[in-house]
Protein backbone atom coordinates (compact mmCIF):
# COMPACT_ATOMS: atom_id res chain seq x y z
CA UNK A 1 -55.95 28.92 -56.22
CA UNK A 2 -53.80 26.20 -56.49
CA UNK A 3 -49.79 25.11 -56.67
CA UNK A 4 -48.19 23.94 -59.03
CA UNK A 5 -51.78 22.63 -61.04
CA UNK A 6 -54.86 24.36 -61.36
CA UNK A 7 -57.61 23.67 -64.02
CA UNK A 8 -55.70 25.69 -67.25
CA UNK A 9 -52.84 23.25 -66.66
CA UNK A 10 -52.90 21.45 -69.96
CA UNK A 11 -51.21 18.03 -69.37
CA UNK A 12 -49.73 15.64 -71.93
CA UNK A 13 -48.55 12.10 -70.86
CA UNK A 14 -45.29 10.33 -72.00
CA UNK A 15 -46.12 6.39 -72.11
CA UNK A 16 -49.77 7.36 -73.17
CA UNK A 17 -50.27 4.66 -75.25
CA UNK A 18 -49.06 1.75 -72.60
CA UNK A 19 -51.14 -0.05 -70.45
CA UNK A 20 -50.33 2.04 -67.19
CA UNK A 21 -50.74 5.37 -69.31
CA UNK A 22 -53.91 4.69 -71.30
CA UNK A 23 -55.22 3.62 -67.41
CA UNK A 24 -54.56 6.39 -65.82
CA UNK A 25 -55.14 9.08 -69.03
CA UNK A 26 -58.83 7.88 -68.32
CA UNK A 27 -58.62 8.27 -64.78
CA UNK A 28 -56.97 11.74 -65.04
CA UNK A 29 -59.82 12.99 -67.82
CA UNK A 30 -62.47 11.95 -65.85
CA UNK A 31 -61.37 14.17 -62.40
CA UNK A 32 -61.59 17.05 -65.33
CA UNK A 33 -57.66 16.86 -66.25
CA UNK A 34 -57.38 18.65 -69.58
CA UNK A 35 -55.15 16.08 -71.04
CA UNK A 36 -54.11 17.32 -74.93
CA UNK A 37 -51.95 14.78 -76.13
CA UNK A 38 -49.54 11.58 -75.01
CA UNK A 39 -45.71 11.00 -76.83
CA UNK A 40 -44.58 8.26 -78.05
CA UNK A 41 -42.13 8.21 -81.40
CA UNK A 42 -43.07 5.03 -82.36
CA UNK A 43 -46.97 6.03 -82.50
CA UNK A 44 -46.51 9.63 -83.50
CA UNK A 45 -49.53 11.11 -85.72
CA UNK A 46 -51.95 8.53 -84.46
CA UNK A 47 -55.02 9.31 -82.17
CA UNK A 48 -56.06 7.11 -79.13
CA UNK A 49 -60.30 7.14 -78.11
CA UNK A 50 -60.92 7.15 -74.29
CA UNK A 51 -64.40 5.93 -73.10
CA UNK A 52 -64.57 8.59 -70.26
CA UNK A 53 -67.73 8.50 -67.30
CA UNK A 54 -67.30 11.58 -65.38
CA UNK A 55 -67.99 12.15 -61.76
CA UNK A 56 -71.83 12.80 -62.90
CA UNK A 57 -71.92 9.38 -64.43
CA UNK A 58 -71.73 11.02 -68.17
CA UNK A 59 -70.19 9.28 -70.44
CA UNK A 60 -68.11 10.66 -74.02
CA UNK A 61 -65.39 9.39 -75.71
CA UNK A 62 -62.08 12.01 -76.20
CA UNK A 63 -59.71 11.85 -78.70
CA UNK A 64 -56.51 12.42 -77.77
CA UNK A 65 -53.48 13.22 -80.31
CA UNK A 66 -49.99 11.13 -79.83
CA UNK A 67 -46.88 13.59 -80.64
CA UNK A 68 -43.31 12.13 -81.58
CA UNK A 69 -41.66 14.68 -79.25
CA UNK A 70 -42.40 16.66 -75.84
CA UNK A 71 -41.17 19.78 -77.69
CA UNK A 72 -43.87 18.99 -80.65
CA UNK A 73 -46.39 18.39 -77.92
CA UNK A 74 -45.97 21.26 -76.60
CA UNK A 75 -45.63 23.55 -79.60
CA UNK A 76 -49.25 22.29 -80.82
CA UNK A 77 -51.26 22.50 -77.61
CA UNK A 78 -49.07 24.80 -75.33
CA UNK A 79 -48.85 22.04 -72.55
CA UNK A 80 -47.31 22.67 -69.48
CA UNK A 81 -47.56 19.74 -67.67
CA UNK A 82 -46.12 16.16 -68.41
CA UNK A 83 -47.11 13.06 -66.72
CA UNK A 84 -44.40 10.16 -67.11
CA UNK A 85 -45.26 6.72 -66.85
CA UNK A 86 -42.26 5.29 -69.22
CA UNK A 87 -40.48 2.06 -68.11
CA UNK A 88 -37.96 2.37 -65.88
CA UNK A 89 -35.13 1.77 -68.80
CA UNK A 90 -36.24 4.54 -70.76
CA UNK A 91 -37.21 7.40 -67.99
CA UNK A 92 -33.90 9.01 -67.66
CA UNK A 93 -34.22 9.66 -71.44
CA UNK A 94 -37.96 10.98 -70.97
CA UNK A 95 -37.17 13.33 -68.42
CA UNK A 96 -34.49 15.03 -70.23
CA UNK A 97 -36.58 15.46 -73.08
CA UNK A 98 -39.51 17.48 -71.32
CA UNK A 99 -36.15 19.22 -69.47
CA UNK A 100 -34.97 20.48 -72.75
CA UNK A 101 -38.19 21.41 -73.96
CA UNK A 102 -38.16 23.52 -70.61
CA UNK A 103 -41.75 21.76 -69.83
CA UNK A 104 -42.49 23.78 -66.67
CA UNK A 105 -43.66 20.42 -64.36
CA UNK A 106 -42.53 17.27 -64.79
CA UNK A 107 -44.34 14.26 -62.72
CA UNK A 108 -42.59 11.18 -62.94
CA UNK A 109 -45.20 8.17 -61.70
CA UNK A 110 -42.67 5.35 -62.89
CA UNK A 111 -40.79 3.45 -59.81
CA UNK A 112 -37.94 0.89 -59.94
CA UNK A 113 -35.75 3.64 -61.48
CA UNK A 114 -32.41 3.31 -60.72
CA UNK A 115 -30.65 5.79 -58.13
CA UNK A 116 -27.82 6.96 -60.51
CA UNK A 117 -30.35 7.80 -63.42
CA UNK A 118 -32.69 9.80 -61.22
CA UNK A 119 -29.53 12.26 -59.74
CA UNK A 120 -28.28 12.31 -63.04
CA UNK A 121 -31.79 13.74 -64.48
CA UNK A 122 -32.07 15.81 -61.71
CA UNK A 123 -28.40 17.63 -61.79
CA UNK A 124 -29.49 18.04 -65.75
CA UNK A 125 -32.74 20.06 -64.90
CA UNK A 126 -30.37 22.05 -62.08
CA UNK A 127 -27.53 22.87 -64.88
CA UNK A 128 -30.47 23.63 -67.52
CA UNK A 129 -31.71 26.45 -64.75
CA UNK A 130 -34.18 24.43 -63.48
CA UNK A 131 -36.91 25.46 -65.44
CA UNK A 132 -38.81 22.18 -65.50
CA UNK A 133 -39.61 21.47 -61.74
CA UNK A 134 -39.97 17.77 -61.23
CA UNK A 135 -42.10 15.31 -58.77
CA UNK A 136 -41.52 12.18 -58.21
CA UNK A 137 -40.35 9.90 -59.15
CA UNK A 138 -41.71 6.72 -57.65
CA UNK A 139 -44.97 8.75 -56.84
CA UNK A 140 -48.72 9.03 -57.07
CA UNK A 141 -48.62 12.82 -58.52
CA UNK A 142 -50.63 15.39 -57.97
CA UNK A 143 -54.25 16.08 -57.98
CA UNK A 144 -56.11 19.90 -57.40
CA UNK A 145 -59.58 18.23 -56.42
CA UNK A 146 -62.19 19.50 -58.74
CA UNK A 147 -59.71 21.09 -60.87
CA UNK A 148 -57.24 19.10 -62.48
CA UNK A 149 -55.82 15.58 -61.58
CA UNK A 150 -51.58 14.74 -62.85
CA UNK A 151 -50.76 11.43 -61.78
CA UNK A 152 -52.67 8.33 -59.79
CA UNK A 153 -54.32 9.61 -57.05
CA UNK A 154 -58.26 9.08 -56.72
CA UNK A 155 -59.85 12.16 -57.91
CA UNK A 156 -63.38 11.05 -55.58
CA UNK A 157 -61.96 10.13 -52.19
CA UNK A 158 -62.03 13.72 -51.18
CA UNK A 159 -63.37 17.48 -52.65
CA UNK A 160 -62.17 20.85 -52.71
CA UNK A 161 -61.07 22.50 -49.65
CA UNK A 162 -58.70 25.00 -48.11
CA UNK A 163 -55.59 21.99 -46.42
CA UNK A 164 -52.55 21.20 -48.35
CA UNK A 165 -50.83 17.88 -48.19
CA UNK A 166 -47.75 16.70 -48.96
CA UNK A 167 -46.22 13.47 -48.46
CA UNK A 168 -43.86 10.58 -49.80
CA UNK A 169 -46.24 7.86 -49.19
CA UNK A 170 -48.68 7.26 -52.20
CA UNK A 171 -51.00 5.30 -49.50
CA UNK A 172 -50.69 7.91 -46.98
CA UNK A 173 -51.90 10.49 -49.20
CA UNK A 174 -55.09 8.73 -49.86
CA UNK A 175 -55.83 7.94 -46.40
CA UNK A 176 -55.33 11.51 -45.35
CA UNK A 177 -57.61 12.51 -48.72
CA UNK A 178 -60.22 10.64 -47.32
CA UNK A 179 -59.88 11.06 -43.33
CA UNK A 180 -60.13 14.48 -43.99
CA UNK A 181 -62.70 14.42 -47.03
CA UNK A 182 -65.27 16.75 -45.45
CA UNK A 183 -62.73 19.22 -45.08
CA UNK A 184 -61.45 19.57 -48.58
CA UNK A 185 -58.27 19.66 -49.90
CA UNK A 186 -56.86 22.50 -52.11
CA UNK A 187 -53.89 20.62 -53.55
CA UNK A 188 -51.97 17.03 -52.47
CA UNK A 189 -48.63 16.60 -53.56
CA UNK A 190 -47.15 13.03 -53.36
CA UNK A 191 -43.61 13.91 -53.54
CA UNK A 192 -42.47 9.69 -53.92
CA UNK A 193 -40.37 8.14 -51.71
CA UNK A 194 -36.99 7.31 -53.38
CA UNK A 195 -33.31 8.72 -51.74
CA UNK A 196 -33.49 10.98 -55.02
CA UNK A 197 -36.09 13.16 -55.55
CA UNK A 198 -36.85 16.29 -57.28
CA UNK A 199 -39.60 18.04 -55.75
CA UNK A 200 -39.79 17.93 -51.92
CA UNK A 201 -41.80 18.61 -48.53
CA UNK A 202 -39.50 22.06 -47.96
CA UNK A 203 -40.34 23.03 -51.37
CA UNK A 204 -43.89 22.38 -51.30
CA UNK A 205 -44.14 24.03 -48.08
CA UNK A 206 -43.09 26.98 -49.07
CA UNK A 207 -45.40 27.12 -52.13
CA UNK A 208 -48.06 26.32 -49.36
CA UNK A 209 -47.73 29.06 -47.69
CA UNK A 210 -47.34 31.31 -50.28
CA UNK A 211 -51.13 30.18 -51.45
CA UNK A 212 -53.70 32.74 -50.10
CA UNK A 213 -56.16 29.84 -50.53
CA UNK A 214 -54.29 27.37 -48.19
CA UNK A 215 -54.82 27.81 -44.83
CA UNK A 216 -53.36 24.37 -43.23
């Protein structure tokens, strides 16, 4: 058990094809993410190869689709998770997109974004019936250790384990990953640090402790 990610979530990532996104894509597919496809309009029908060495040092190549829409995205691998790593410029635009394809979690990793754009996307999801629940932004994501990995954090500073952590500090979140490591961790939310935020510690509380399989 797991909130909010668990190893069916199939992710796609908006800004796959940048620097940041292609990155992290290979990060996130070697911690076991099921990543099915990036979107990006201006690449749509192409197919990106990731060199991938998993945790047990095996190495494979995966090809990953690139969709011109969330809603396409969706519709051809039934993703429910998007991880955003647009620029800054473009993320209000992003997010309102996987909002009206009623994604059902939306992690926004991109930081800089201005104040006004963020409340704006986040009064959208609220009058849409806030049916995509966003994190971030301005965060590290979200990682299920040994299950599935959204975001930036480290998938081998810690393992699997029965604490929950949430946090707005990206560094933070590693350092209690890894001072706690031979505990275990059964999900770590890094909720981002901005004055606007979708996602936060009250809400990830309660899905805490509504998780039989979280016990701190």
């Amino acid at each position: 058990m797991a909130i909010f990610l668990t190893k069916d979530s199939k992710v796609i990532v908006q800004g796959m094809t940048g620097s940041e996104g292609q990155k992290h894509t290979r990060r996130m597919l070697a911690s076991g993410a099921n990543v099915v496809g990036g979107v990006n309009p201006r690449k749509a029908g192409q197919k990106v190869d990731f060199d991938v060495v998993s945790e047990t040092r095996e190495s494979s190549t995966v090809e990953i689709p690139v969709f011109g829409s969330v809603q396409e995205a969706i519709d051809t691998t039934g993703a429910d998770v998007t991880v955003i790593f647009v620029p800054e410029k473009f993320t209000k635009s992003a997010v309102i997109e996987a909002i009206d394809a009623e994604i059902p979690l939306a992690v926004v990793i991109t930081e800089g974004i201005a104040v006004h754009d963020t409340a704006a996307f986040w009064a959208y999801a609220g009058a849409k019936g806030n049916k995509t629940r966003i994190i971030g932004p301005n965060c590290p994501g979200l990682i299920t250790p040994g299950q599935s990995n959204a975001g930036i954090i480290p998938a081998d500073i810690t393992k699997p384990g029965r604490i929950g952590l949430v946090s707005k500090s990206g560094t933070l979140t590693y350092q209690m990953m890894y001072e706690l490591r031979d505990i275990g961790f059964s999900t770590c939310v890094g909720i981002g640090g901005d004055p606007v935020i979708g996602t936060t510690h009250i809400d990830a509380l309660e899905a805490f402790e509504a998780d039989p399989d979280t016990d701190l």
